[in-house]
Protein backbone atom coordinates (compact mmCIF):
# COMPACT_ATOMS: atom_id res chain seq x y z
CA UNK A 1 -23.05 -29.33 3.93
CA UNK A 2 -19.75 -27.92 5.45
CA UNK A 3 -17.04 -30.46 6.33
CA UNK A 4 -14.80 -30.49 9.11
CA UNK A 5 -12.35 -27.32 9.25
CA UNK A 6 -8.60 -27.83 9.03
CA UNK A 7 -6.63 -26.01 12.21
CA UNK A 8 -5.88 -22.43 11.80
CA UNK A 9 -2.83 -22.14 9.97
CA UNK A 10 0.00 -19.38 11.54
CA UNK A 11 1.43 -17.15 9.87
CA UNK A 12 5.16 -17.65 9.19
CA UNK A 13 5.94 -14.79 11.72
CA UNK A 14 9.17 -16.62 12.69
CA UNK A 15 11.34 -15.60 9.37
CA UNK A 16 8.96 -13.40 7.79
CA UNK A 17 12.06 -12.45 5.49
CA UNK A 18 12.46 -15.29 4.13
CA UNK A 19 8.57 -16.07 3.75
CA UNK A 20 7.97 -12.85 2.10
CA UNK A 21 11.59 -13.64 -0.71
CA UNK A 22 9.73 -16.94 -1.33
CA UNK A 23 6.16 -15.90 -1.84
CA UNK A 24 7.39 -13.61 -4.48
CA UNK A 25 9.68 -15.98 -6.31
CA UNK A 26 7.33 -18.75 -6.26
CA UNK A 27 4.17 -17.17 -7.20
CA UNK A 28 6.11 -15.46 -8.89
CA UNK A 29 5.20 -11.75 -7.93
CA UNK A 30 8.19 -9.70 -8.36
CA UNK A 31 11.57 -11.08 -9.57
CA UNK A 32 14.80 -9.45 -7.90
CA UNK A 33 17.26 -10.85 -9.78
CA UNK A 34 17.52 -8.17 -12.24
CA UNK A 35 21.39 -6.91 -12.14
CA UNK A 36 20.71 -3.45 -10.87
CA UNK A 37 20.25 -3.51 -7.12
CA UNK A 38 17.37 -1.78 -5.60
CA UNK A 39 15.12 -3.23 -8.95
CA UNK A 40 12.45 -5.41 -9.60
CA UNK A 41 10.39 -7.29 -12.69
CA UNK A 42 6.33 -7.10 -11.72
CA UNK A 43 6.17 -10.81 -13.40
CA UNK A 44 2.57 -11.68 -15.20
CA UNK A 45 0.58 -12.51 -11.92
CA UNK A 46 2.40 -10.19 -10.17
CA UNK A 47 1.50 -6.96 -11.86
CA UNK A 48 -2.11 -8.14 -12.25
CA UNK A 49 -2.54 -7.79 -8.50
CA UNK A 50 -0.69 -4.82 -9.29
CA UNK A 51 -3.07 -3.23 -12.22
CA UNK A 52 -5.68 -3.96 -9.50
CA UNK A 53 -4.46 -2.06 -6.66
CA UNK A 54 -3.61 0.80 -9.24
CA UNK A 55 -7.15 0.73 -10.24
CA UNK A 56 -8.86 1.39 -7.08
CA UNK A 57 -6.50 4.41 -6.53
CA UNK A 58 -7.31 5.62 -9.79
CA UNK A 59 -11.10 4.87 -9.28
CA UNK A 60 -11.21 6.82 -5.91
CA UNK A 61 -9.26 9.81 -7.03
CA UNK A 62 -11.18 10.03 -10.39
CA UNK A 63 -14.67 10.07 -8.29
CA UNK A 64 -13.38 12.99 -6.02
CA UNK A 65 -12.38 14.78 -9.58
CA UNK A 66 -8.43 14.29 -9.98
CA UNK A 67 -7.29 14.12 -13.26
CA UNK A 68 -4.79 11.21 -14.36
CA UNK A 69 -1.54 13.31 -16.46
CA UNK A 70 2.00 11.56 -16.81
CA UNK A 71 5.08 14.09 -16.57
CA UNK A 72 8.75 13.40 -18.20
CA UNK A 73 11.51 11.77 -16.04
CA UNK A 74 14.05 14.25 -16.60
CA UNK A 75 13.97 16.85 -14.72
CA UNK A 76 16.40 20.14 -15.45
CA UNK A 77 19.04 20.74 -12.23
CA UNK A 78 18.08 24.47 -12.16
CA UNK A 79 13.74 23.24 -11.55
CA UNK A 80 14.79 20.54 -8.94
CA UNK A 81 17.22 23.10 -7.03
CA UNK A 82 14.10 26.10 -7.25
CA UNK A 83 13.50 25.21 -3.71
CA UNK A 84 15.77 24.74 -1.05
CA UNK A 85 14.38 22.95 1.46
CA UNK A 86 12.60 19.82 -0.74
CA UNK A 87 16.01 19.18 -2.61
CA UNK A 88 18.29 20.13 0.10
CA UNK A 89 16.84 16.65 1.50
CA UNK A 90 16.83 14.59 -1.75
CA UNK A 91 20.16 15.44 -2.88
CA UNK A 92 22.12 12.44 -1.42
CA UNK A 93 19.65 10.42 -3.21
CA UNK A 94 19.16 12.00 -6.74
CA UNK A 95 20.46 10.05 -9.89
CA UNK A 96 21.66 12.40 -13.12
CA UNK A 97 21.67 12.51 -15.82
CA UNK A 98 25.31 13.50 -17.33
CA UNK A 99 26.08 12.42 -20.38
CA UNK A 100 24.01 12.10 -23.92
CA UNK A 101 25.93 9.44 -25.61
CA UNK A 102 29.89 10.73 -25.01
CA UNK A 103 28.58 14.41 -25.03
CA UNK A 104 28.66 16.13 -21.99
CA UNK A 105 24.78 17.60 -21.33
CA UNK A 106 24.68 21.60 -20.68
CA UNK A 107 22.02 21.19 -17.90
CA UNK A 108 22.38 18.07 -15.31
CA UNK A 109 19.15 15.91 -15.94
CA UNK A 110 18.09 13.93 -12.51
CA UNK A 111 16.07 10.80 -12.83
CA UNK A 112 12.62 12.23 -10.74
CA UNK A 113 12.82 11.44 -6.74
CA UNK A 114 9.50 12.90 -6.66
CA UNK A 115 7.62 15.39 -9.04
CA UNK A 116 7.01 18.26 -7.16
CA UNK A 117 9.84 20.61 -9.10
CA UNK A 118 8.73 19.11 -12.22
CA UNK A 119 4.92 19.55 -12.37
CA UNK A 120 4.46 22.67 -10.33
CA UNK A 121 6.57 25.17 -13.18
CA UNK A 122 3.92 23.89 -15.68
CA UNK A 123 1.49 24.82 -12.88
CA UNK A 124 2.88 28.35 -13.13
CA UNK A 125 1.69 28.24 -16.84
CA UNK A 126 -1.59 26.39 -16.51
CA UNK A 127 -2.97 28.47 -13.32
CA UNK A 128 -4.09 32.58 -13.82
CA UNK A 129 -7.43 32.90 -12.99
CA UNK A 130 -10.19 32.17 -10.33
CA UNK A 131 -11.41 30.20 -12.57
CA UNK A 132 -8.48 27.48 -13.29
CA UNK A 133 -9.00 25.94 -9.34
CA UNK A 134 -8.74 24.22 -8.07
CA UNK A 135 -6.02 22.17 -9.92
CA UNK A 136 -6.11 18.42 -8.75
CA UNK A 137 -4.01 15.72 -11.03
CA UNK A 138 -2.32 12.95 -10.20
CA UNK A 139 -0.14 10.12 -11.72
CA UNK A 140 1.36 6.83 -11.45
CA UNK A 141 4.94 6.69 -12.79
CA UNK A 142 8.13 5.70 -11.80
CA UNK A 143 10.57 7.69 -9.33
CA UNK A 144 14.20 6.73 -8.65
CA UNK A 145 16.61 7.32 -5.02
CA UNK A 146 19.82 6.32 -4.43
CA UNK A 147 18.97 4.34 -1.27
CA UNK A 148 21.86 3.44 0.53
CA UNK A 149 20.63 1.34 3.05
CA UNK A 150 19.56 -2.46 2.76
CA UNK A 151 17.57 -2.74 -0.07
CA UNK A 152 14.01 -4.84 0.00
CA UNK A 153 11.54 -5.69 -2.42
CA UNK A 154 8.95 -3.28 -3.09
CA UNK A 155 9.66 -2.04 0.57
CA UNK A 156 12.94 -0.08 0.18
CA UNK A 157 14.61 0.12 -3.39
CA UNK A 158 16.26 2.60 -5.76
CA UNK A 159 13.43 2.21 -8.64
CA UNK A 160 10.22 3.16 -6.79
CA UNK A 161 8.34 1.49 -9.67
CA UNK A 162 4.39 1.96 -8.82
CA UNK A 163 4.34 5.31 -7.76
CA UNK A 164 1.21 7.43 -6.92
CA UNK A 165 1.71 11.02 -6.36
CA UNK A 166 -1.36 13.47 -6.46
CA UNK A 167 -0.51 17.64 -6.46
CA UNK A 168 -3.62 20.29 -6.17
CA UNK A 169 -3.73 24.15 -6.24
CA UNK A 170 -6.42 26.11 -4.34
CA UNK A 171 -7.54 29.33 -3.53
CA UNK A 172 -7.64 29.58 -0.17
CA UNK A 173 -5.87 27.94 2.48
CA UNK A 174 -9.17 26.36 3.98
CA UNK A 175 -9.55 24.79 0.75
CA UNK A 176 -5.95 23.06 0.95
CA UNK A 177 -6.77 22.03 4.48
CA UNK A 178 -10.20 20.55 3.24
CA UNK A 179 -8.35 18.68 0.70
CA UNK A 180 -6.47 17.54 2.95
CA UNK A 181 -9.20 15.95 4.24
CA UNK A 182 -10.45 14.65 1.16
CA UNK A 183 -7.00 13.15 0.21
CA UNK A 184 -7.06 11.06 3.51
CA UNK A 185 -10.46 9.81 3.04
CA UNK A 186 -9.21 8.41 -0.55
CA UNK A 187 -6.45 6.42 0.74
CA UNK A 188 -8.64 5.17 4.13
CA UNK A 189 -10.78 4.04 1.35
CA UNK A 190 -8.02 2.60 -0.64
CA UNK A 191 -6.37 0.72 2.19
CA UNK A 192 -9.63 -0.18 3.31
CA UNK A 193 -10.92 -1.97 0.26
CA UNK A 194 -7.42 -3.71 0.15
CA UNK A 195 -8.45 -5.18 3.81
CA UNK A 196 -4.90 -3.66 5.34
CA UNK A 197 -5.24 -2.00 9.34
CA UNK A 198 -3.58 1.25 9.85
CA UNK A 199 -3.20 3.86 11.67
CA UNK A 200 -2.87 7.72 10.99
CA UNK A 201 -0.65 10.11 12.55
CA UNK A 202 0.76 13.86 12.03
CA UNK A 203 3.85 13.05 11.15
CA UNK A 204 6.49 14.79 13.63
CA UNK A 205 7.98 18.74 12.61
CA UNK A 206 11.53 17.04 11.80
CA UNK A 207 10.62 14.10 10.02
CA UNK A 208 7.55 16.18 7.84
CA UNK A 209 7.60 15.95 3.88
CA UNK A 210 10.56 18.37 2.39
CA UNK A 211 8.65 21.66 2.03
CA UNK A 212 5.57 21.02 3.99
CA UNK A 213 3.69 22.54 6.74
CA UNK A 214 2.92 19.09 7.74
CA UNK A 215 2.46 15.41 7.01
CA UNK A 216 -0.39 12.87 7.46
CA UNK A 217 1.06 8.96 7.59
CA UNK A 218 -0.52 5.95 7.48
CA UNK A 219 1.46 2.77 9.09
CA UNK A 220 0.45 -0.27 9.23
CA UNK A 221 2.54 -3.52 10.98
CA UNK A 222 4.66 -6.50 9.24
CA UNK A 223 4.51 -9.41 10.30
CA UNK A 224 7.72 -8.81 12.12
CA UNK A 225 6.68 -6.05 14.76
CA UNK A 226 7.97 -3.70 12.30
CA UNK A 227 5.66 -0.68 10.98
CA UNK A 228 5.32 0.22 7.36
CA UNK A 229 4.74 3.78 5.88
CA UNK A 230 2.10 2.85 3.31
CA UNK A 231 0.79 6.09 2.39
CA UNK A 232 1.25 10.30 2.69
CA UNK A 233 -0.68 13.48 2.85
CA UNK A 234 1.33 16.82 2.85
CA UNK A 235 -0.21 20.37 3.17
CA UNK A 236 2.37 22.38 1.42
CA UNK A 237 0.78 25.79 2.31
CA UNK A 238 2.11 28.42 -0.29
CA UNK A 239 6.22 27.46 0.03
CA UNK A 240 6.09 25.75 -3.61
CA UNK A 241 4.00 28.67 -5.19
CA UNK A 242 6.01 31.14 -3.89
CA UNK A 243 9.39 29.72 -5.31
CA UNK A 244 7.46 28.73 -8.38
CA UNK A 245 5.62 31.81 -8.65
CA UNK A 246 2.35 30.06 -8.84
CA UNK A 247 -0.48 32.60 -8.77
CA UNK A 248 -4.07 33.16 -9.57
CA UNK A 249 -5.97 36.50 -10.04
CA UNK A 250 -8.60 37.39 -8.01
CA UNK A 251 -11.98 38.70 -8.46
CA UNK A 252 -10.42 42.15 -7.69
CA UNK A 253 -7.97 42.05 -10.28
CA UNK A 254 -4.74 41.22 -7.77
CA UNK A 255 -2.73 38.28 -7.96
CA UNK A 256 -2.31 35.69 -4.79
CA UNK A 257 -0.25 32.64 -4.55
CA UNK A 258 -2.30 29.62 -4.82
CA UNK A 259 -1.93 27.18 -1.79
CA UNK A 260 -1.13 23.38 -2.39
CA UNK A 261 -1.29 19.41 -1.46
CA UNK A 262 0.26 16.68 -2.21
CA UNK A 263 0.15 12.44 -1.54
CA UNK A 264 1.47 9.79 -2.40
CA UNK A 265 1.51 5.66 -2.56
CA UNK A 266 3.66 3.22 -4.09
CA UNK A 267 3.84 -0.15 -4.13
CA UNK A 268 4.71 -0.25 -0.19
CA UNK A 269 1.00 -0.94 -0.20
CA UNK A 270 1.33 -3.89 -2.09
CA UNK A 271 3.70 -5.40 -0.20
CA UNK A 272 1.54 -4.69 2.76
CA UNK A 273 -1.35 -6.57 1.28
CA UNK A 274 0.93 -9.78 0.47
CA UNK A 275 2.33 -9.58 3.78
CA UNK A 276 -0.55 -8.59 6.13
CA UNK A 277 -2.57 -11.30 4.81
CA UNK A 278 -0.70 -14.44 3.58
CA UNK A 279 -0.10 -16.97 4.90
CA UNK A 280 2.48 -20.35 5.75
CA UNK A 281 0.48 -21.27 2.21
CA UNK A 282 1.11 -18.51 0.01
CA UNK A 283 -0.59 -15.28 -0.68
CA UNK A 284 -4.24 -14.76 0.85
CA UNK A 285 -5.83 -11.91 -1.44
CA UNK A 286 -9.01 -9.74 -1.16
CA UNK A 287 -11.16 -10.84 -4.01
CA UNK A 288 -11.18 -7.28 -5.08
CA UNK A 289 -7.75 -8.05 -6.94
CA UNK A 290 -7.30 -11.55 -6.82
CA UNK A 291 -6.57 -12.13 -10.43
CA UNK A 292 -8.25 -15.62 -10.22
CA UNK A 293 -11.13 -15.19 -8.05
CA UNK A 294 -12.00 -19.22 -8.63
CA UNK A 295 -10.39 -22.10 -9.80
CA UNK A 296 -11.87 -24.61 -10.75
CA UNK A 297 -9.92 -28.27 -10.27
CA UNK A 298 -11.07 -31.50 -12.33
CA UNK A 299 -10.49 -34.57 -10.19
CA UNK A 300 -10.23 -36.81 -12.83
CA UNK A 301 -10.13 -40.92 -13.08
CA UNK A 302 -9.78 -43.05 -16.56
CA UNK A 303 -12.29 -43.26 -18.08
CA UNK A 304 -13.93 -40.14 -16.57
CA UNK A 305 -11.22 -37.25 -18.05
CA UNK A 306 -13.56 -35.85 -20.82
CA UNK A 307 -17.13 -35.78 -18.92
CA UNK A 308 -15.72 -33.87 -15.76
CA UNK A 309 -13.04 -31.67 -17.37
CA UNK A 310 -16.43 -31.00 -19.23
CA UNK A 311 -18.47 -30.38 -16.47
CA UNK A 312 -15.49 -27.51 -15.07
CA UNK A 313 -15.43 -26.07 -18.10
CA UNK A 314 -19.00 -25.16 -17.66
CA UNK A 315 -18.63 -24.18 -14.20
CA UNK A 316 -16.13 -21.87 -15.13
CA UNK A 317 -18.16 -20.09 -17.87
CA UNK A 318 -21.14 -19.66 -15.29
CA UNK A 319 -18.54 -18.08 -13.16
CA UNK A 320 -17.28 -15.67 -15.31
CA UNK A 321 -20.70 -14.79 -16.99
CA UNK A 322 -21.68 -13.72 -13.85
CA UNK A 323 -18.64 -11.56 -13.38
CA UNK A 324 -15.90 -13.60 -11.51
CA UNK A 325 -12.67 -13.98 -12.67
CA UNK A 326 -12.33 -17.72 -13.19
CA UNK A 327 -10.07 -21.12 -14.68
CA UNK A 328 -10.02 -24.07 -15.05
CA UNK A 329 -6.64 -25.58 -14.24
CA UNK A 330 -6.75 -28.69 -16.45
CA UNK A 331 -2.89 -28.91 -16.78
CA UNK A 332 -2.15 -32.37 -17.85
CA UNK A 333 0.24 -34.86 -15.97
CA UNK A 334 -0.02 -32.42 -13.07
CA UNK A 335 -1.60 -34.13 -9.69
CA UNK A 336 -4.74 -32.32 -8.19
CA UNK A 337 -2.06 -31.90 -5.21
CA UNK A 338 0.04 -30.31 -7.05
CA UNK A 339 -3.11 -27.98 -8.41
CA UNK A 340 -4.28 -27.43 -4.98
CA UNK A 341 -0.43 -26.10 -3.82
CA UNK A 342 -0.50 -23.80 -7.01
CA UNK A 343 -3.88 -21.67 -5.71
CA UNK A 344 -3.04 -22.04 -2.44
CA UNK A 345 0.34 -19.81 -2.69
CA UNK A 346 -1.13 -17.67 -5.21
CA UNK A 347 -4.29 -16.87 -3.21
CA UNK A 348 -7.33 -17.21 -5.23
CA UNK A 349 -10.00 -17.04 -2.93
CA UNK A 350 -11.67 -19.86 -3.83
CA UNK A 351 -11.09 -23.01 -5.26
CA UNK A 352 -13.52 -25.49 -6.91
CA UNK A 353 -12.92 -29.37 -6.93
CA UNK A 354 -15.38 -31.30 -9.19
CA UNK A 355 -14.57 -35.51 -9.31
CA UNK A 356 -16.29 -38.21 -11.19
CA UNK A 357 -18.47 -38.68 -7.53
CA UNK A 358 -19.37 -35.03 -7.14
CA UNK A 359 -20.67 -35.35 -11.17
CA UNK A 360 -23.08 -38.55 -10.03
CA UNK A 361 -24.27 -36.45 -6.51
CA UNK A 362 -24.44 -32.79 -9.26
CA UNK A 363 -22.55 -31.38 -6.64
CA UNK A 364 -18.95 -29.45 -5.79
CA UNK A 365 -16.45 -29.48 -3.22
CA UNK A 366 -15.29 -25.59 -2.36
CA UNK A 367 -12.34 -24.92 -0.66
CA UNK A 368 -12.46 -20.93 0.89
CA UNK A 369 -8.26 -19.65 1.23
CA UNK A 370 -8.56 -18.06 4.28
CA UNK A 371 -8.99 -20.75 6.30
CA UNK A 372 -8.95 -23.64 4.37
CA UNK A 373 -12.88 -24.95 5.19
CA UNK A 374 -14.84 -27.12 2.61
CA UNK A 375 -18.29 -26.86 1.53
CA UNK A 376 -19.97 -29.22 -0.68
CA UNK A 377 -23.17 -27.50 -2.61
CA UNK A 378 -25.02 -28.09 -5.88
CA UNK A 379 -23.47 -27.17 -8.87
CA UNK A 380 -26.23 -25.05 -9.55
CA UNK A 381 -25.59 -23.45 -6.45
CA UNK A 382 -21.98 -22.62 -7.05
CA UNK A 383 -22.27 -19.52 -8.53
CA UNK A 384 -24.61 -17.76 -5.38
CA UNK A 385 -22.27 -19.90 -3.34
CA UNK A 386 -18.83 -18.50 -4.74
CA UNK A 387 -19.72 -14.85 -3.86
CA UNK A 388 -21.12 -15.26 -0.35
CA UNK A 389 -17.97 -17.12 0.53
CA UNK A 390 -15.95 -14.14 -1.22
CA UNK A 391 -18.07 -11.80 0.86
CA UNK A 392 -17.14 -13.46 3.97
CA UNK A 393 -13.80 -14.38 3.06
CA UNK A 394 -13.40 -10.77 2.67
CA UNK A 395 -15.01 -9.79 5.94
CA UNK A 396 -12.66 -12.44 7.21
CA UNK A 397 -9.51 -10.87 6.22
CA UNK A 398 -10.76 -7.66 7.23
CA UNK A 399 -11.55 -8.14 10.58
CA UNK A 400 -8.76 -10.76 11.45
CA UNK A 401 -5.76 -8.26 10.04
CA UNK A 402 -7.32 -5.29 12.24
CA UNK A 403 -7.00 -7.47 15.66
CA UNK A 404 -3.70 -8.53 14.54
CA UNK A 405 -2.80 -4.89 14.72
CA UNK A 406 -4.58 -3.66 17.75
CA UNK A 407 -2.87 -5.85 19.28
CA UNK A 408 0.26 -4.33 18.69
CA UNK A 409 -0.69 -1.34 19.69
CA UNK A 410 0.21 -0.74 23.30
CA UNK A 411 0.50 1.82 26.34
CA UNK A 412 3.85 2.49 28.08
CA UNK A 413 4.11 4.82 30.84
CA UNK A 414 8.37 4.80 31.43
CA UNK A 415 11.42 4.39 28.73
CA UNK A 416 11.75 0.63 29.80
CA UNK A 417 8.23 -0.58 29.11
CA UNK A 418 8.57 1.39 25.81
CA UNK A 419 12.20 -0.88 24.64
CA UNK A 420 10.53 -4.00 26.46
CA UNK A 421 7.05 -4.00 24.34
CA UNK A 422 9.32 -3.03 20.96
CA UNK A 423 12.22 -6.25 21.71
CA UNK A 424 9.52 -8.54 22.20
CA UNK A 425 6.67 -7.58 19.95
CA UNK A 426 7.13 -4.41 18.29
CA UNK A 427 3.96 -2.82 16.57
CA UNK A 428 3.54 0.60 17.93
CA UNK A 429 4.26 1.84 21.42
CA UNK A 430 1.86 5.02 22.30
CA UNK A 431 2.90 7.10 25.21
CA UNK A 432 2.62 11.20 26.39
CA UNK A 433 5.24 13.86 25.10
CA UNK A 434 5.71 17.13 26.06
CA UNK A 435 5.84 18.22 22.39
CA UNK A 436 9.40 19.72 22.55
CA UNK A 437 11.47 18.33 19.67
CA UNK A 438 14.73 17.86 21.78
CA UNK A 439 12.94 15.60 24.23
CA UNK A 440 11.58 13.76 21.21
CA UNK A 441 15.29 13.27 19.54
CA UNK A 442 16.36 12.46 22.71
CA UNK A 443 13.80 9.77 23.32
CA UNK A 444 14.36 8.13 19.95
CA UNK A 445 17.82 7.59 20.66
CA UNK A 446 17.45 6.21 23.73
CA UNK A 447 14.91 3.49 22.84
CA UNK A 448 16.37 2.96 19.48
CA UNK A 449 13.14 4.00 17.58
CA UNK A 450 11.26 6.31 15.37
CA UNK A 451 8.38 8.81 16.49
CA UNK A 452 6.08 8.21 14.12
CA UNK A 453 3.68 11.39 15.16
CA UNK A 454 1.20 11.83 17.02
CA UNK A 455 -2.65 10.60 16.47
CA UNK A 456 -4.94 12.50 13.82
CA UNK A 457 -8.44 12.99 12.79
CA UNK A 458 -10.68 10.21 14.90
CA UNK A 459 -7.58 8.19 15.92
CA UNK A 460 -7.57 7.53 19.42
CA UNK A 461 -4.13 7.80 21.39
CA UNK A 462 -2.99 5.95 24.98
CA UNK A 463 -3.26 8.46 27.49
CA UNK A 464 -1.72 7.82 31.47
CA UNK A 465 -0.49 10.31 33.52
CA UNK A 466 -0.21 14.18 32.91
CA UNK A 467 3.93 14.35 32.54
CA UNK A 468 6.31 13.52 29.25
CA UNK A 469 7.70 9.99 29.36
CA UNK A 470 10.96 11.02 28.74
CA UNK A 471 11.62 14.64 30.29
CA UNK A 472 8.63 14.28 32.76
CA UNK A 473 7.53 17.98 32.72
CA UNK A 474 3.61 18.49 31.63
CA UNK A 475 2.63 16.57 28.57
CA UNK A 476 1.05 17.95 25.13
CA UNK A 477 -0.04 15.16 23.45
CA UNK A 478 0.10 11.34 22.20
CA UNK A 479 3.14 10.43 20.61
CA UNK A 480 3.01 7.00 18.75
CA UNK A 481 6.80 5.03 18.58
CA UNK A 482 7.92 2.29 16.51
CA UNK A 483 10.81 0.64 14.90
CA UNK A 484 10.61 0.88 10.91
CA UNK A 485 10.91 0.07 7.49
């Protein structure tokens, strides 16, 4: 028997800011009061929902055969500097390594920005035959960059601290590009599972990975109109092998550079999945890593305490027997209100309440967090119950975060419509470009925006017209602009 549904709750859109500070202190998520700006402390609920974002990454790249390794920190001055192009645009943002103790160090030691100069010399060592590819590892570590702008949680800081990079050699350059492939698959199926909308674009020639023949992106919206990079794909051709001298010898007995990818995801995603999703209530999370999938509430009365705190108890064990993360929350001198507000903000996707009443009737009250709707069902019903709602609450969050962003996603055909849609709404503004990199410079300054690239694989771009939007002469393709994290 469903009951009557409360009104759709909005999310806090208004000062998303704010809402997203207060989520994570009052969970708590992620603590930023740690004296180092740019830092963070994953508190205990926190980094579970991180351990189970982690997971699926490492459970989709370990089915498509990447290996899981975990590199130093330091890296030596004379590996990062090996090629010019990848640290010629870290170097504002490397942290060294100096000193050990008051003695001056013989080689500089940076803190990593990214692995690339680290792992790939040790590829030069593991890599000389056919036989050894293709390579494909990947790891989750920390990487550190002096970011000089504002600083956000999770979204942009100095201590990148959940950070997913994947590297792969190959034969052939077809095999690169079909990694490629395979790379962007893994994270559609990542971002997927985690319920987030996104879109994927070839990332423009001057704002491409450092080294890279190109860049894949996927972006997804904030809550405030603003898009978020939440995951990469580089094809580095052979510009890493060469300067690392990365080679493999051929069935003919000659040596050829190998040819490489690389992608990466840090916790950017995560803060896309609190944001995307939550709510004026708290967090909303997929029950894929909810860490309390149910929780069960005792509604107790004098009298009645021990027989229904009893009766949860049980509830919770058939929960978790039949694979559910469950509790019950039988905090004393805490109100069921007070209960209630406690799941609510941290998202558990369903919560159980079980009075002295429901014990007569043998049923349960429960409460879906999406949307807030009540059904009362059997208790022996509860378990089959709990996972259909899951199911649909997951369908739910799915299919209600994708409209959000589609409808963000709009046509312009002039300059104007292009500022208009971004000060009102923002999202992403798609419109035709002649291709020519000054015209694209040009049109970012003018409308105070990023290019994020143009659309890729089966993305479908906003086509009008046949000229550029900005220089007017005959356009190339679908360029996709947006104002960014």
């Amino acid at each position: 028997m469903k009951m009557a549904k409360p009104p759709e709750r909005k999310q806090w859109e208004g000062n998303y800011s704010e809402w997203f500070h207060r989520v994570l202190q009052e969970v708590p998520v992620y603590d930023v009061r740690y004296p180092v700006k740019g830092t963070g402390i994953w508190m205990p609920f926190g980094f579970k929902i991180r351990k189970g974002v982690t997971q699926i990454i490492r459970d989709e790249l370990e089915k498509t055969g990447h290996e899981e390794v975990l590199f130093p920190l330091l890296i030596p001055d004379y590996m990062l500097g090996k090629e010019g192009e990848h640290i010629k645009n870290f170097e504002d943002e490397v942290y060294w390594v100096t000193h050990g103790g008051k003695t001056p160090l013989d080689v500089k030691l940076a803190l990593r920005p990214t692995s690339e100069t680290a792992i790939y010399p040790m590829f030069q060592l593991w890599i000389n035959a056919y036989s050894d590819l293709p390579m494909k590892i990947f790891q989750i570590a920390n990487v550190f960059r002096y970011e000089t702008k504002a600083t956000r949680p999770m979204i942009r800081v100095r201590e990148v601290s959940t950070f997913k990079e994947a590297h792969t050699a190959h034969a052939t350059r077809e095999e690169a590009e079909a990694q490629v492939n395979q790379g962007i698959e893994v994270y559609s199926a990542v971002f997927n599972q985690l319920k987030l909308p996104y879109v994927k674009s070839r990332r423009p020639e001057w704002d491409k990975f450092p080294g890279a023949e190109y860049t894949i992106a996927f972006d997804t919206v904030l809550p405030d109109g603003k898009v978020l990079q939440i995951g990469t794909v580089h094809e580095l051709g052979q510009g890493f092998a060469k300067a690392f001298d990365i080679k493999y010898m051929k069935a003919d007995g000659n040596y050829e550079h190998v040819w490489q990818t690389c992608y990466g995801i840090s916790e950017r995603a995560i803060a896309a999945l609190i944001s995307i999703h939550g709510d004026d209530n708290g967090l909303v999370l997929p029950s894929v890593v909810a860490p309390i999938q149910a929780a069960v509430v005792p509604i107790v009365f004098k009298g009645k305490e021990e027989e229904v705190t009893k009766k949860c108890h049980e509830l919770r064990d058939m929960l978790t027997t039949a694979g559910m993360r469950a509790v019950v929350d039988d905090r004393k001198e805490v109100t069921p209100g007070s209960k209630y507000f406690t799941w609510e903000m941290r998202g558990a996707p369903v919560r159980i309440d079980l009075g002295p009443r429901d014990l007569e009737e043998g049923t349960a009250v429960i409460v879906r967090r999406d949307n807030l709707e009540k059904t009362t069902v059997r208790i022996e019903s509860v378990v089959g119950e709990v996972k259909r709602i899951m199911a649909e609450l997951d369908r739910n969050l799915k299919k209600r975060s994708s409209d959000w962003m589609s409808a963000r996603i709009n046509g312009a055909t002039s300059i104007d419509e292009v500022k208009s849609i971004l000060n009102k709404q923002g999202g992403i503004v798609e419109a035709t470009w002649c291709g020519d990199r000054g015209c694209g410079e040009d049109l970012e300054a003018k409308v105070d925006a990023r290019i994020l690239g143009t659309p890729y694989g089966d993305d479908e771009g906003f086509s009008s017209g046949s000229g550029c939007i900005n220089c007017g002469v005959a356009a190339e393709s679908t360029i996709r602009i947006a104002r960014s994290y």
